[in-house]
Protein backbone atom coordinates (compact mmCIF):
# COMPACT_ATOMS: atom_id res chain seq x y z
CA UNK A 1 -8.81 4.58 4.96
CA UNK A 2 -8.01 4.53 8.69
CA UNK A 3 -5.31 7.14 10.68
CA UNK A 4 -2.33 4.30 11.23
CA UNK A 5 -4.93 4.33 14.60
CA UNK A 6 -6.49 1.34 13.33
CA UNK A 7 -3.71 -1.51 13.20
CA UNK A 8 -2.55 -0.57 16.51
CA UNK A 9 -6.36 -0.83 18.21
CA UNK A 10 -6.76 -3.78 16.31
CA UNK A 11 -3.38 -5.86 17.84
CA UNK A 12 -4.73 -4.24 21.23
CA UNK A 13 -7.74 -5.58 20.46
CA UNK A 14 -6.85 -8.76 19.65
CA UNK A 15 -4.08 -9.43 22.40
CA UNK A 16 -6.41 -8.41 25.29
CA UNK A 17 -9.97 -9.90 23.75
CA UNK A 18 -9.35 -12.79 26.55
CA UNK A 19 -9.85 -10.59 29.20
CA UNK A 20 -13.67 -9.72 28.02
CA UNK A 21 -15.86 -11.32 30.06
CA UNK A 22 -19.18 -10.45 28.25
CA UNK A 23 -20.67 -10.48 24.65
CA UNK A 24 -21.40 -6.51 25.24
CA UNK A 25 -17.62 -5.94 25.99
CA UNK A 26 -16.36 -7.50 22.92
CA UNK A 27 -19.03 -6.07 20.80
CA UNK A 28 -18.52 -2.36 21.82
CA UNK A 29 -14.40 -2.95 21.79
CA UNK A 30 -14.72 -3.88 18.36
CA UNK A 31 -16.73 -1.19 17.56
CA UNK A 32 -14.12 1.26 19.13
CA UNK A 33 -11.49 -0.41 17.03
CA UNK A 34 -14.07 0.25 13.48
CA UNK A 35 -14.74 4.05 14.61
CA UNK A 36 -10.36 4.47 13.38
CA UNK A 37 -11.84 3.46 9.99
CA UNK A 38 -14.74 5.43 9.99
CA UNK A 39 -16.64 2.35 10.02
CA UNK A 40 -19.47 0.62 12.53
CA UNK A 41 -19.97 -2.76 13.84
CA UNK A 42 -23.25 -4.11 12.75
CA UNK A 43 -22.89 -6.98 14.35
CA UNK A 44 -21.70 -10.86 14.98
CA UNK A 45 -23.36 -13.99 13.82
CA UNK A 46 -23.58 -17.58 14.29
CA UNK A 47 -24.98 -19.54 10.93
CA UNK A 48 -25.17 -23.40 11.49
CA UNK A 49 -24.20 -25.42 8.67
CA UNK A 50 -28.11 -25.91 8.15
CA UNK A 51 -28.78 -22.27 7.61
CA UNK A 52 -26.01 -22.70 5.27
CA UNK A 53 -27.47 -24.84 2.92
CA UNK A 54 -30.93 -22.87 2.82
CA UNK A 55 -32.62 -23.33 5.93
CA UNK A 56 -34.23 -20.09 6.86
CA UNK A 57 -34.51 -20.92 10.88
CA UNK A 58 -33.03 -17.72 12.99
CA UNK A 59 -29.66 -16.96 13.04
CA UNK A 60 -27.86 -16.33 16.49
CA UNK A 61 -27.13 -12.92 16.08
CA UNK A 62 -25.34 -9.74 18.38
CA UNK A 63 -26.37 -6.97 16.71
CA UNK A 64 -24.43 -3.41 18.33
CA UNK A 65 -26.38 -0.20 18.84
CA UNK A 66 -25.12 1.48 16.11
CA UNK A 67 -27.69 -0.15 13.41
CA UNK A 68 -30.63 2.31 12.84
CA UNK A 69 -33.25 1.31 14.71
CA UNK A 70 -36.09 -0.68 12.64
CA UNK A 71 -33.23 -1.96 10.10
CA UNK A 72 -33.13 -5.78 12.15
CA UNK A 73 -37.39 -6.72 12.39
CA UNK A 74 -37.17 -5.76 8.44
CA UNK A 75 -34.07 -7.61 7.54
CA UNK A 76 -35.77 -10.42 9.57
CA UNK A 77 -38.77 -10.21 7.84
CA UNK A 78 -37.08 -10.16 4.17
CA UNK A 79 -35.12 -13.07 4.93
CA UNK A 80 -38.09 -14.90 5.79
CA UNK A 81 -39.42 -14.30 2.49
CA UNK A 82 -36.46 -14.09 0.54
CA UNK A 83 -34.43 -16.54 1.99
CA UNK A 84 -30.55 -15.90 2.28
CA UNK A 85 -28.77 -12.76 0.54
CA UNK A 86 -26.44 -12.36 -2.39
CA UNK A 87 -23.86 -11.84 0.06
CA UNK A 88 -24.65 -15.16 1.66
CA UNK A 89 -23.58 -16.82 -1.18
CA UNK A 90 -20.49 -15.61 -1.20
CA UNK A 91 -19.54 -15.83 2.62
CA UNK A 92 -20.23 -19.67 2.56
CA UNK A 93 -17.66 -20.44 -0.59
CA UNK A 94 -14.31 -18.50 0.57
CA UNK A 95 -12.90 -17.46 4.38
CA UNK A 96 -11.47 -13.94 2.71
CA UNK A 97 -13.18 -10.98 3.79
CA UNK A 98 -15.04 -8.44 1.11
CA UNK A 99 -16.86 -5.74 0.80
CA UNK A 100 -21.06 -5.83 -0.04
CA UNK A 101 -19.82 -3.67 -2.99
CA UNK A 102 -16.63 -6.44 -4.33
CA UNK A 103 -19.98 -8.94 -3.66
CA UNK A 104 -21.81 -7.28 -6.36
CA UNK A 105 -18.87 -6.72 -8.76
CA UNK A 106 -18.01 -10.73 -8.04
CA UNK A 107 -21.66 -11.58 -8.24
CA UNK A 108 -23.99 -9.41 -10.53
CA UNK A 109 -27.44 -9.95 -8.83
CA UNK A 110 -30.42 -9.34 -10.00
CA UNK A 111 -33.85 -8.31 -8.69
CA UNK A 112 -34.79 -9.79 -5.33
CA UNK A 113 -31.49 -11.49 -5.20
CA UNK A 114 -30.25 -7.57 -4.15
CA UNK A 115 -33.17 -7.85 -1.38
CA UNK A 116 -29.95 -7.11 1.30
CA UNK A 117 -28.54 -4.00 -0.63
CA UNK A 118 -31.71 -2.20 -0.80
CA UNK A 119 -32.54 -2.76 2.43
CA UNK A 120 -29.17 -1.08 3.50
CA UNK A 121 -29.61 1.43 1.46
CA UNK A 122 -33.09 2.41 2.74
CA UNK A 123 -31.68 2.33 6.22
CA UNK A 124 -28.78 5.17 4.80
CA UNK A 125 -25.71 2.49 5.07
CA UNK A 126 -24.02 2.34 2.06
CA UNK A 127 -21.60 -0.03 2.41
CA UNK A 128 -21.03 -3.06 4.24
CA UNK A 129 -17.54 -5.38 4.75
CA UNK A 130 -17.59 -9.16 6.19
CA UNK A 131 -15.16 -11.00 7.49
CA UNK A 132 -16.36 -14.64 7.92
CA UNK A 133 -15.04 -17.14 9.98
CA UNK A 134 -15.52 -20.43 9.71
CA UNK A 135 -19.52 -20.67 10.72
CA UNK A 136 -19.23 -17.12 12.11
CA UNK A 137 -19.18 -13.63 10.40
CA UNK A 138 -18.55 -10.35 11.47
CA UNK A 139 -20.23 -7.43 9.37
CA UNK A 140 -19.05 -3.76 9.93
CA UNK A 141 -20.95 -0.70 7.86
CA UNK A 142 -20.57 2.97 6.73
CA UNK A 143 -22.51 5.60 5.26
CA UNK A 144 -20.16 5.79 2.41
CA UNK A 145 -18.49 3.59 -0.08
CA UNK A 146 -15.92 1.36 1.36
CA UNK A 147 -12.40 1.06 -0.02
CA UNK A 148 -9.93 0.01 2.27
CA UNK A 149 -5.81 -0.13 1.99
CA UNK A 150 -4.11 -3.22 2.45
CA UNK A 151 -3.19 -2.41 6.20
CA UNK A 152 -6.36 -1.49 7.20
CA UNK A 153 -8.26 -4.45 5.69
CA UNK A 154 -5.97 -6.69 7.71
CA UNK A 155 -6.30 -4.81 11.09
CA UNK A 156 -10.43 -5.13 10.75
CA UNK A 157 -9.84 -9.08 9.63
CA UNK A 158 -7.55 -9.26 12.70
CA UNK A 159 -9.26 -7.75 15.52
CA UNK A 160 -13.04 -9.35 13.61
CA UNK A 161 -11.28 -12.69 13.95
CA UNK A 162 -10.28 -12.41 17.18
CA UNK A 163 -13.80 -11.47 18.84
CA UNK A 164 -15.63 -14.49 16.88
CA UNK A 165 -13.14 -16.59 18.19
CA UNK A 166 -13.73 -15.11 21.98
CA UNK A 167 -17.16 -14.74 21.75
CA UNK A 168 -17.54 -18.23 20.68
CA UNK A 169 -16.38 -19.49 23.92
CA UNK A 170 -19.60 -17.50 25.44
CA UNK A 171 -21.88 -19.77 22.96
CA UNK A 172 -23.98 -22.67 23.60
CA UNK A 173 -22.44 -23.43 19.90
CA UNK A 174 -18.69 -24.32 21.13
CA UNK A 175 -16.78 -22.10 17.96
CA UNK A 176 -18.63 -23.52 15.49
CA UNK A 177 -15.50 -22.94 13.04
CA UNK A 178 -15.09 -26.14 10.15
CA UNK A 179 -11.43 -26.34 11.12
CA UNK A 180 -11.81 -26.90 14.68
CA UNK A 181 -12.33 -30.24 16.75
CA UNK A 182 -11.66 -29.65 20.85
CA UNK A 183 -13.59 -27.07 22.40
CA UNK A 184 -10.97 -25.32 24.42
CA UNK A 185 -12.27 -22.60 26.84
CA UNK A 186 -10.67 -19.20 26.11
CA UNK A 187 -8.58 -19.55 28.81
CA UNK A 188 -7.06 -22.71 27.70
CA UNK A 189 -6.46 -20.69 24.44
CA UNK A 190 -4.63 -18.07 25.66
CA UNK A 191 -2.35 -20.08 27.84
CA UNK A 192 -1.27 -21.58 24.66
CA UNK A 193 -1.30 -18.68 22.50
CA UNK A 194 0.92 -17.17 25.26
CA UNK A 195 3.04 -20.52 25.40
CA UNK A 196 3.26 -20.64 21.44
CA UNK A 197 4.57 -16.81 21.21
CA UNK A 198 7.85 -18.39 23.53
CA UNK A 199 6.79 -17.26 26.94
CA UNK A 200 6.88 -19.36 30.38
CA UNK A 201 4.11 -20.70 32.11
CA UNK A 202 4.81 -18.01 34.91
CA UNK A 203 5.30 -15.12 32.10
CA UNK A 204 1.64 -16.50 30.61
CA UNK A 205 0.28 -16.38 33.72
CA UNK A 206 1.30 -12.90 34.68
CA UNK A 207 0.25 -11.91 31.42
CA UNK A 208 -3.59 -12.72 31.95
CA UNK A 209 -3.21 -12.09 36.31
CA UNK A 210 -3.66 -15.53 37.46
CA UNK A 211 -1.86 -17.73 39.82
CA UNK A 212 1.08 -20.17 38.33
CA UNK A 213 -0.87 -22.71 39.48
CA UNK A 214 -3.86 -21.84 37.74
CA UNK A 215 -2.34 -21.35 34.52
CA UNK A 216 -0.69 -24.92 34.83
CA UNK A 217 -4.21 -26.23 35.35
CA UNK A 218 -5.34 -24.38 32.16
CA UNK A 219 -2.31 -26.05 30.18
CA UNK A 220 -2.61 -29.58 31.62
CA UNK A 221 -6.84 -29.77 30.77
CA UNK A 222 -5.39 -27.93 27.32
CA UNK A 223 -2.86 -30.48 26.85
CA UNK A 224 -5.39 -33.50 27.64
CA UNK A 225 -8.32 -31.95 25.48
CA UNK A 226 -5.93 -31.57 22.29
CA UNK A 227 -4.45 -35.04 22.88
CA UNK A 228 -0.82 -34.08 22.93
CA UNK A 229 1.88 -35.50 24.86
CA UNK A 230 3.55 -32.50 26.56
CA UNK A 231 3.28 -28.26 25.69
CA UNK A 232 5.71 -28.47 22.78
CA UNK A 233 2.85 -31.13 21.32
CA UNK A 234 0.21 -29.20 21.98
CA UNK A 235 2.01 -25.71 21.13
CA UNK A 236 2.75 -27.25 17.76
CA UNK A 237 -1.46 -28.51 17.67
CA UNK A 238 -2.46 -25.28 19.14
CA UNK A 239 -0.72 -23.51 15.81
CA UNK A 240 -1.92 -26.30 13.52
CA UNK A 241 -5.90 -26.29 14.56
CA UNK A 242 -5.96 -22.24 15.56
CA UNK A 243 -3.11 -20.65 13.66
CA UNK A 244 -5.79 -18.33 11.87
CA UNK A 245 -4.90 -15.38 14.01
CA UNK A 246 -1.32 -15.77 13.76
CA UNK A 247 -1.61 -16.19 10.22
CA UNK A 248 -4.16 -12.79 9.99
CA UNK A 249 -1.32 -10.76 12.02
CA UNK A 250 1.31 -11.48 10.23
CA UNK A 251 -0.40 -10.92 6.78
CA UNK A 252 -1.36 -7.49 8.48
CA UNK A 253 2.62 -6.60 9.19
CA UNK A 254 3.25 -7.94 5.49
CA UNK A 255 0.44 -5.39 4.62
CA UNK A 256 2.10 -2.19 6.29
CA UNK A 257 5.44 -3.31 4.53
CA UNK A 258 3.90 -3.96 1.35
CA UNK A 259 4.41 -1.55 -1.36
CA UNK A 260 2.54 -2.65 -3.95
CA UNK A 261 -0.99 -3.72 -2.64
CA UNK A 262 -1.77 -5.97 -5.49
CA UNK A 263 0.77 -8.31 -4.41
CA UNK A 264 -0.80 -8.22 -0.73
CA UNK A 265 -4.55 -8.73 -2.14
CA UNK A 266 -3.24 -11.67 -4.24
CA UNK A 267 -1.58 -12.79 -0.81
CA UNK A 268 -4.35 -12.73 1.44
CA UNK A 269 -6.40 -14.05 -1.12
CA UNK A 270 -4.42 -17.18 -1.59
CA UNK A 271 -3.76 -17.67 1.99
CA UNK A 272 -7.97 -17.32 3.01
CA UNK A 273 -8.50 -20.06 -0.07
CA UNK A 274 -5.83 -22.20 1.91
CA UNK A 275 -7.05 -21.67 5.54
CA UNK A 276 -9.60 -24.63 5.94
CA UNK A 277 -6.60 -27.61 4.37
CA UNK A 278 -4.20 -26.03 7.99
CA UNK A 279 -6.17 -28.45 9.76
């Protein structure tokens, strides 16, 4: 349960994530925004689609300070031998984010299959909630069970979202996210995330302090890359290939006005089963 703190960190977050210039910044940032929740970053992840099917090669993985130390040369070592978790399992069949302990409620593993839990548990984090995104994942942890209201499950989805997205425009892997085809640099993004909220090429630039000039460069490569014929084409592309943060802010409004939270779990649900056919 967060302070109210949370949602607004986690539209800060995720309306200034552009301006991070290193993997460090947007790991710690995102940590700041868990700390409202009580909650840490673990870390961010890469998992090619080989790794998905049972290939036990390294991950590419940004682990943040906060993880005990000696937790990531074990959890290395038991998924050499174990191969991929419980959790796994579940990450690669839905884009909804969950908690390790919804896993095991949806799941029921057995034995080594719980090879992840125990190691968490040994390590004193009791708790652990993904949010997965497309080939990348973002796991935050606590020392305590996790249970989350509907507003503050959306902020964490939100700002997670938003740093996989940025961060993936830092890796040799492009974004790596199954609804995606033109690698746009982040910059290219923003111009039309700006452009696609109703704001001029000269407001957009303002907005991320670059010249007019520079910001038309960023929308004409944009524009070229997405195959559109003007901005209002590749506005309306922009929202078709990338609306996934759009769609995760305004489920997290519909989650502060919600008064009955199973309607908003059933929402979110529904719209994370959907996200993949918006492209």
């Amino acid at each position: 349960m967060s302070d109210g703190g949370l949602v607004l960190a986690a539209q800060k977050f995720a309306a200034e994530v552009d301006r991070f210039t290193s993997e460090l910044e947007i790991i710690n940032a995102l940590h700041a925004v868990a700390r409202h929740a009580d909650l840490n970053l673990m870390g961010i992840w890469f998992v090619p689609e080989s790794a998905r099917r049972g290939d036990r090669k390294p991950y590419e993985v940004r682990f943040h300070s906060s993880v005990p130390d000696g937790f990531l040369p074990e959890w290395w070592r038991l998924f050499h031998q174990h191969g991929r978790s419980f959790v796994s399992s579940l990450l690669w069949q839905s884009q909804v984010s969950f908690t390790m302990g919804e896993a095991l409620r949806a799941l029921k593993p057995t034995g080594d299959d719980r090879w992840s839990q125990h190691l968490f548990h040994r390590y004193g984090m009791r708790d652990a909630f993904y949010v997965p995104n497309g080939s990348w994942v973002v796991c935050f942890w606590s020392t305590k069970t996790i249970r989350l209201d509907s507003a503050t499950r959306a902020g964490l989805d939100l700002a997670a979202r938003a740093a996989s997205v940025r961060l993936a425009s830092f890796s040799r892997h492009g974004f790596g996210l199954a609804y995606q085809a033109p690698n746009l640099s982040a910059r290219q993004l923003s111009i039309l995330r700006l452009r696609a909220e109703g704001r001029t090429l000269r407001e957009a630039a303002e907005h991320l302090h670059i010249k007019p000039s520079t910001a038309e460069e960023h929308q004409e490569r944009a524009i070229k890359k997405l195959g559109a014929k003007d901005i209002t084409h590749a506005t309306a592309e922009y929202l078709r290939r990338y609306g996934m943060l759009a769609i995760a802010a305004m489920l997290m409004m519909a989650a502060m006005l919600s008064r009955d939270p199973c309607c908003w779990l059933e929402l979110i649900i529904n719209v994370g089963e959907n996200l993949p056919r918006l492209a």
